[in-house]
Structure formats: structure tokens, C-alpha cells
N, C-alpha and C. Protein backbone atom coordinates (compact mmCIF):
# COMPACT_ATOMS: atom_id res chain seq x y z
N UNK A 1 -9.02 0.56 11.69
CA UNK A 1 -7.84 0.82 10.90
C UNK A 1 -7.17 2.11 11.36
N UNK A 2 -8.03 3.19 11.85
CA UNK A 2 -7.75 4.35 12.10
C UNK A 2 -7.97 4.81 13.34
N UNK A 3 -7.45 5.41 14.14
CA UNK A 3 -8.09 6.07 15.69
C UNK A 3 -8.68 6.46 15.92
N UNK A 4 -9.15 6.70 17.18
CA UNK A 4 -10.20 6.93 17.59
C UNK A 4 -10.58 8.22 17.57
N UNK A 5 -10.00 8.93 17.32
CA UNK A 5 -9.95 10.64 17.33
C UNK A 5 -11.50 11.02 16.16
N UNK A 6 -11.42 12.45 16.45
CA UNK A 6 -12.76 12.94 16.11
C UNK A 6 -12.39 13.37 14.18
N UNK A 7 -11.47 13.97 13.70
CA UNK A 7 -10.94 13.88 12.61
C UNK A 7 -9.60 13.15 11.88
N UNK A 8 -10.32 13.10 10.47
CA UNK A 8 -8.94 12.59 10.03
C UNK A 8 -7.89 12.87 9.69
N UNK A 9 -7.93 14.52 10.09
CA UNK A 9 -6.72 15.53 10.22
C UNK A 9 -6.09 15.35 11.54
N UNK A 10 -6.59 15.21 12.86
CA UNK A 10 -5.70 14.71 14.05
C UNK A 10 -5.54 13.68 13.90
N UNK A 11 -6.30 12.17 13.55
CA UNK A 11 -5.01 11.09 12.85
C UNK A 11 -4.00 11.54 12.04
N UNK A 12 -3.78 11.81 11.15
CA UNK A 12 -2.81 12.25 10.34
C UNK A 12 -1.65 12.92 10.94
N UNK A 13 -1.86 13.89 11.71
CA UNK A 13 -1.37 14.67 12.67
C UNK A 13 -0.46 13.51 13.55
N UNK A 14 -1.28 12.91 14.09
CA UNK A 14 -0.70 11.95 15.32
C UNK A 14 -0.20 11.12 14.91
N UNK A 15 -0.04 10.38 13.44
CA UNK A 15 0.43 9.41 13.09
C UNK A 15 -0.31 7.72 13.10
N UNK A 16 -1.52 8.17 13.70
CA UNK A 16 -2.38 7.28 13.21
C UNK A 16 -3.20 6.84 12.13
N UNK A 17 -3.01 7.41 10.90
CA UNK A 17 -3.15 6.95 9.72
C UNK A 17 -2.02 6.56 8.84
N UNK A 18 -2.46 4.92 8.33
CA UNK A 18 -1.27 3.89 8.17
C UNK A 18 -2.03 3.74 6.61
N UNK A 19 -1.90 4.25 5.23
CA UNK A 19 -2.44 3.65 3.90
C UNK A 19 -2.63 2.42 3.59
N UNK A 20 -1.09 2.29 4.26
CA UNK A 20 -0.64 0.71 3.38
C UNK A 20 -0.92 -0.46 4.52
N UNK A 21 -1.23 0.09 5.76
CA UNK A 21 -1.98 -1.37 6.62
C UNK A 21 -3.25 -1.77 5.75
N UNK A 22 -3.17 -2.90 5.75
CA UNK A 22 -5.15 -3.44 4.77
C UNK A 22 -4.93 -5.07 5.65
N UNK A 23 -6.32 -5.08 6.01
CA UNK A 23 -7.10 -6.33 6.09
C UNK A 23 -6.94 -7.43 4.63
N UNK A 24 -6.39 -8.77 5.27
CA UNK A 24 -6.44 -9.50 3.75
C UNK A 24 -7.17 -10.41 4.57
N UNK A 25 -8.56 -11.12 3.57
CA UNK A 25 -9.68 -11.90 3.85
C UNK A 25 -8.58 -13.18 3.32
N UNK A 26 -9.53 -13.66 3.99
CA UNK A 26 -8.92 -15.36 3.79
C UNK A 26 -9.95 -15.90 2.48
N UNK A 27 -8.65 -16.38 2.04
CA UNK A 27 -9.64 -17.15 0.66
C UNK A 27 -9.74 -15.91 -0.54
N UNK A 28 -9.30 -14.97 -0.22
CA UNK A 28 -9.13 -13.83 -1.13
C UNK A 28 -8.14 -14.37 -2.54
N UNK A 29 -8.08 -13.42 -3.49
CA UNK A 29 -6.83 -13.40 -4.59
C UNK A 29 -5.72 -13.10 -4.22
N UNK A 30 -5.60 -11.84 -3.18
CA UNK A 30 -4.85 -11.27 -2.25
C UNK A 30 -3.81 -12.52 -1.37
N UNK A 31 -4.86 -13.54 -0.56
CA UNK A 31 -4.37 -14.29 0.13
C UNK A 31 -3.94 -15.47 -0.31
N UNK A 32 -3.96 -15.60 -1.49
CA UNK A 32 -4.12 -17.14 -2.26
C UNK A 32 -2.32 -16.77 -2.99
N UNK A 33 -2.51 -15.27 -3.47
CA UNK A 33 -1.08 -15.24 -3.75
C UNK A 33 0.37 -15.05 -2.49
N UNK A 34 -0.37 -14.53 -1.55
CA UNK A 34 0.47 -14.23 -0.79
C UNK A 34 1.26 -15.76 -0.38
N UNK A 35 -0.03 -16.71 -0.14
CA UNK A 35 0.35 -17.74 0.04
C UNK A 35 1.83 -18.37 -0.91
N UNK A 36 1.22 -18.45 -2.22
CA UNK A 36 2.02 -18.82 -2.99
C UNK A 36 3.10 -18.47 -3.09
N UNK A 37 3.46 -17.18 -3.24
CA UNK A 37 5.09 -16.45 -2.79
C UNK A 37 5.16 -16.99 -1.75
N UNK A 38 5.05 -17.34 -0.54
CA UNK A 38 5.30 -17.91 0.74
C UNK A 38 6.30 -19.18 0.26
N UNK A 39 4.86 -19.81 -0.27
CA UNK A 39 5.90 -21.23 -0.76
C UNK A 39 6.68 -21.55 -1.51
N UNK A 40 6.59 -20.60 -2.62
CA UNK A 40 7.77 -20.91 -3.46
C UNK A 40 9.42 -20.29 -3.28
N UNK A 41 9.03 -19.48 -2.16
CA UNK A 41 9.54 -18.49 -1.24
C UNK A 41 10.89 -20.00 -0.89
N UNK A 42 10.27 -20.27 -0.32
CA UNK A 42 10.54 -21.54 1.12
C UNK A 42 10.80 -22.42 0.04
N UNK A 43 10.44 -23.21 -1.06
CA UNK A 43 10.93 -23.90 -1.91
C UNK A 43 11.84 -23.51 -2.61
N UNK A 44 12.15 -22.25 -2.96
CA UNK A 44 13.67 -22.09 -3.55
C UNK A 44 14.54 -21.44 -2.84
N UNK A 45 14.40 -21.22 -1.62
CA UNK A 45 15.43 -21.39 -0.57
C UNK A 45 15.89 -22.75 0.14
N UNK A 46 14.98 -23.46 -0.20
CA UNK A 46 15.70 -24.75 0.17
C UNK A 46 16.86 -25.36 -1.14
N UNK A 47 17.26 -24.82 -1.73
CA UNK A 47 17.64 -25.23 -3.18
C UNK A 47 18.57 -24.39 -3.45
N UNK A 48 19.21 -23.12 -2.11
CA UNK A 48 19.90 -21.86 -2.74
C UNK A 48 21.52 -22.52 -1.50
N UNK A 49 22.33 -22.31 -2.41
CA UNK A 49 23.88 -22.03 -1.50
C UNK A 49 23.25 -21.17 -0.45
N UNK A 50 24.63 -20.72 0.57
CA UNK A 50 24.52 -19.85 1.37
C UNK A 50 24.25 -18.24 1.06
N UNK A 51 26.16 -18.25 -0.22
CA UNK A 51 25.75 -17.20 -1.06
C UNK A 51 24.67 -16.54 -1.91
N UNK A 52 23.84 -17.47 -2.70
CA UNK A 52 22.66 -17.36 -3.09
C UNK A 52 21.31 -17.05 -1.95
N UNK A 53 21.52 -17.63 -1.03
CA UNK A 53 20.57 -16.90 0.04
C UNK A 53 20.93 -15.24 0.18
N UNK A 54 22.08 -14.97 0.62
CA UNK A 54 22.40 -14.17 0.91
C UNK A 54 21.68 -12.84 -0.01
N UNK A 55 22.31 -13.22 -1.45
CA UNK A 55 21.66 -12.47 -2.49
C UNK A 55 20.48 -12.76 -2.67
N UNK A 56 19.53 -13.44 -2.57
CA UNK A 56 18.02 -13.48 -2.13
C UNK A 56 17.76 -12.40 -1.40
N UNK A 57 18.12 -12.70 -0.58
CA UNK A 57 17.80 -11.93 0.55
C UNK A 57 17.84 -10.00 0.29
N UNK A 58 19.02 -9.82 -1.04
CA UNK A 58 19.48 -8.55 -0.68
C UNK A 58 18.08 -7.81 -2.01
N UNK A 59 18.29 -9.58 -2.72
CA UNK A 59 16.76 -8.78 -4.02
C UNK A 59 15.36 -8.85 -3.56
N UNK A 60 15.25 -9.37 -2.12
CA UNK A 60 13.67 -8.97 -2.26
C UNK A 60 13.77 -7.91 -1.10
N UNK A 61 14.42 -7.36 -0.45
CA UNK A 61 14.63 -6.34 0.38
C UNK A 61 14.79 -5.21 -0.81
N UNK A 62 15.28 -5.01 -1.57
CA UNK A 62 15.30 -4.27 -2.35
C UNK A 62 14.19 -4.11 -3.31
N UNK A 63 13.75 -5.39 -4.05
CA UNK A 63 12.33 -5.25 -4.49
C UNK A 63 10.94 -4.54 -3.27
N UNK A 64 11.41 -4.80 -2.39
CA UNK A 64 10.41 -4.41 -1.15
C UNK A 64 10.68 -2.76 -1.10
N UNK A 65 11.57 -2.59 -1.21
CA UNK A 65 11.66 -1.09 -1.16
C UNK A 65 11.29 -0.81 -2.19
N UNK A 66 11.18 -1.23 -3.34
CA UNK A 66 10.83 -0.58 -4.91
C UNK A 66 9.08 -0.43 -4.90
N UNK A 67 8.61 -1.41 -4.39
CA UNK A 67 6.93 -1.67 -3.93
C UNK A 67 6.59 -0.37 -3.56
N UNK A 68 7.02 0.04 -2.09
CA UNK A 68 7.05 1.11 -1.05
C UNK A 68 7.10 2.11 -1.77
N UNK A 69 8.26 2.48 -3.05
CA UNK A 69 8.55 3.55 -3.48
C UNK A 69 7.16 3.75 -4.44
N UNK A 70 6.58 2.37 -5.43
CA UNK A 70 5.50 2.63 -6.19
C UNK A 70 4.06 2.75 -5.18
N UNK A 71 3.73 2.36 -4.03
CA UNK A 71 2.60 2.22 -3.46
C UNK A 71 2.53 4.34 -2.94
N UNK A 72 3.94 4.40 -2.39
CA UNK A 72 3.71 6.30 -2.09
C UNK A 72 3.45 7.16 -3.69
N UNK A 73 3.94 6.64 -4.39
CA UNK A 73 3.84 7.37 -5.61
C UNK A 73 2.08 7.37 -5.91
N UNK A 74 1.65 5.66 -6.02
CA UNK A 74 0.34 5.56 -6.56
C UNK A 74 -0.32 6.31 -5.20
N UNK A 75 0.15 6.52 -3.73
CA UNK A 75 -0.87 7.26 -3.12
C UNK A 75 -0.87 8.84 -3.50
N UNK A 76 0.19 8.84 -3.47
CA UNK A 76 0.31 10.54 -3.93
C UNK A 76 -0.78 10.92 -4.96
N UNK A 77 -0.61 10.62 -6.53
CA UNK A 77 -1.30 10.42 -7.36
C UNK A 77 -2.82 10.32 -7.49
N UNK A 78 -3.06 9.41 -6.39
CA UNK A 78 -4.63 9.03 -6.45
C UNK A 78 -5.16 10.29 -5.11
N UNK A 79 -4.30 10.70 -4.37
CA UNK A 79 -4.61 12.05 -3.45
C UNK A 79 -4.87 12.95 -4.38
N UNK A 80 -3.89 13.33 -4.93
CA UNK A 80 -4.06 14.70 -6.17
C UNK A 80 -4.91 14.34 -7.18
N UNK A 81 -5.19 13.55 -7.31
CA UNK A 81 -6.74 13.32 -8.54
C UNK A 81 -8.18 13.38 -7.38
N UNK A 82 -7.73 12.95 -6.73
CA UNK A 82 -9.13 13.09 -5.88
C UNK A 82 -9.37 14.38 -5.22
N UNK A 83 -8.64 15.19 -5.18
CA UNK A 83 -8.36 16.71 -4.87
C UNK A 83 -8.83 17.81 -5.86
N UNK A 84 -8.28 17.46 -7.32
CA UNK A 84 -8.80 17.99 -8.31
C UNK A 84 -10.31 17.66 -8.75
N UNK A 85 -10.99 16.69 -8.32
CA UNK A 85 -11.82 16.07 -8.57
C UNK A 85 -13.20 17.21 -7.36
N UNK A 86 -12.60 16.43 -6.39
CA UNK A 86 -13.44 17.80 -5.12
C UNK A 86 -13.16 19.34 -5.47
N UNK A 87 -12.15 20.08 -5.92
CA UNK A 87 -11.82 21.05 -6.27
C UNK A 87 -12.98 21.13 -7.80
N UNK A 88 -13.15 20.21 -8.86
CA UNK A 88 -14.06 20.78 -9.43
C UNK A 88 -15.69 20.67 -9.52
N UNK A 89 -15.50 19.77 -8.71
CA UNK A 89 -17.07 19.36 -7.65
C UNK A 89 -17.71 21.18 -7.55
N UNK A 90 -16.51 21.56 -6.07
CA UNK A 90 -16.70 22.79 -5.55
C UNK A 90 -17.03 24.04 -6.38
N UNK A 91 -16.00 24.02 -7.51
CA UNK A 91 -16.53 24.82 -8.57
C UNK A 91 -17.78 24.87 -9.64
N UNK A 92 -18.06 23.77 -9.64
CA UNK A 92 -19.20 23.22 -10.54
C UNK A 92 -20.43 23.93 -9.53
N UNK A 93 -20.62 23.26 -7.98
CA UNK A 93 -21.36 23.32 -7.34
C UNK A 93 -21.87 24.54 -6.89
N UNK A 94 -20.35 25.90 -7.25
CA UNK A 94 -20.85 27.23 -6.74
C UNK A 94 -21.70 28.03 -7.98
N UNK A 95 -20.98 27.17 -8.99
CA UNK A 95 -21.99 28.21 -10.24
C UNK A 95 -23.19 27.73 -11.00
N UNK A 96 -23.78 26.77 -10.56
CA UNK A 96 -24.46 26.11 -11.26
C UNK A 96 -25.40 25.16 -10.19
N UNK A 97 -25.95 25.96 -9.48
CA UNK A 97 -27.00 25.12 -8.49
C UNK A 97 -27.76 23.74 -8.98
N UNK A 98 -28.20 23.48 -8.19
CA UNK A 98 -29.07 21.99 -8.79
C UNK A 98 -30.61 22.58 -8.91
């Protein structure tokens, strides 16, 4: 998923760390829906004017960007909780040995 490099600070750096690339298994929930938007995809485009394609076209390009906008948000989010989380790990861990 990630390069070959020795940290995941020079991926990052280089642009070889991608969040939102993921492996979808076949036979998954993942893949079973994807499927299904596929087809119903393709079944109500066979059924749309030109104009109605057109505007298809302009709402899931736009829903696609709305995804993008919630998937950076939920990464952001789940970075800064997992930050605070190691941040009180670190603190826990300096005053209070095991």
C-alpha cells in the first residue's frame, strides 16, 4: 500500500502515502455494494434523457466530492484523537511506571 522507504515520515514526505487507496475483497459488504451502485448505476441511465444524464452526471461528481470532503475530515479527526491518545499514553507512562 505504502513504499518502500525506511519511514513513514519519508512516505509522507514523498507522497507515497495514499489513506483513501484500500484493497476491496471480493465477496465483501464493501464489494457487494459497490456492485450494486454499479448496476443500478447502468439501469437508470438507461432510462435518463440526454439532459437527465447530463445532470446525473453533475450529482454524483459532486456527491463524489462531498465523500472526499467527509473521508479528509474523518481522517483528520481520527489523526488528532489518536495523537491525543499517544500524547496521554506518554504522559501516563512518564509518571507512573509499571
Amino acid at each position: 500500500m505504502w513504499g518502500d522507504s525506511v519511514s513513514i515520515l519519508e512516505d509522507l514526505y514523498y507522497g507515497n502515502v495514499s489513506p483513501c487507496d484500500r484493497d476491496v475483497k471480493r465477496g465483501s459488504k464493501v464489494d457487494e455494494l459497490q456492485n450494486l451502485v454499479c448496476h443500478y448505476e447502468v439501469e437508470l441511465s438507461q432510462t435518463l434523457t440526454q439532459q437527465q444524464k447530463e445532470t446525473f452526471e453533475k450529482f454524483k461528481e459532486t456527491y463524489s466530492e462531498l465523500c472526499c470532503c467527509f473521508e479528509r475530515d474523518m481522517f483528520a479527526q481520527g489523526f488528532i484523537i489518536a495523537t491525543k491518545i499517544i500524547i496521554e499514553v506518554i504522559g501516563t507512562s512518564n509518571s507512573d511506571p509499571l
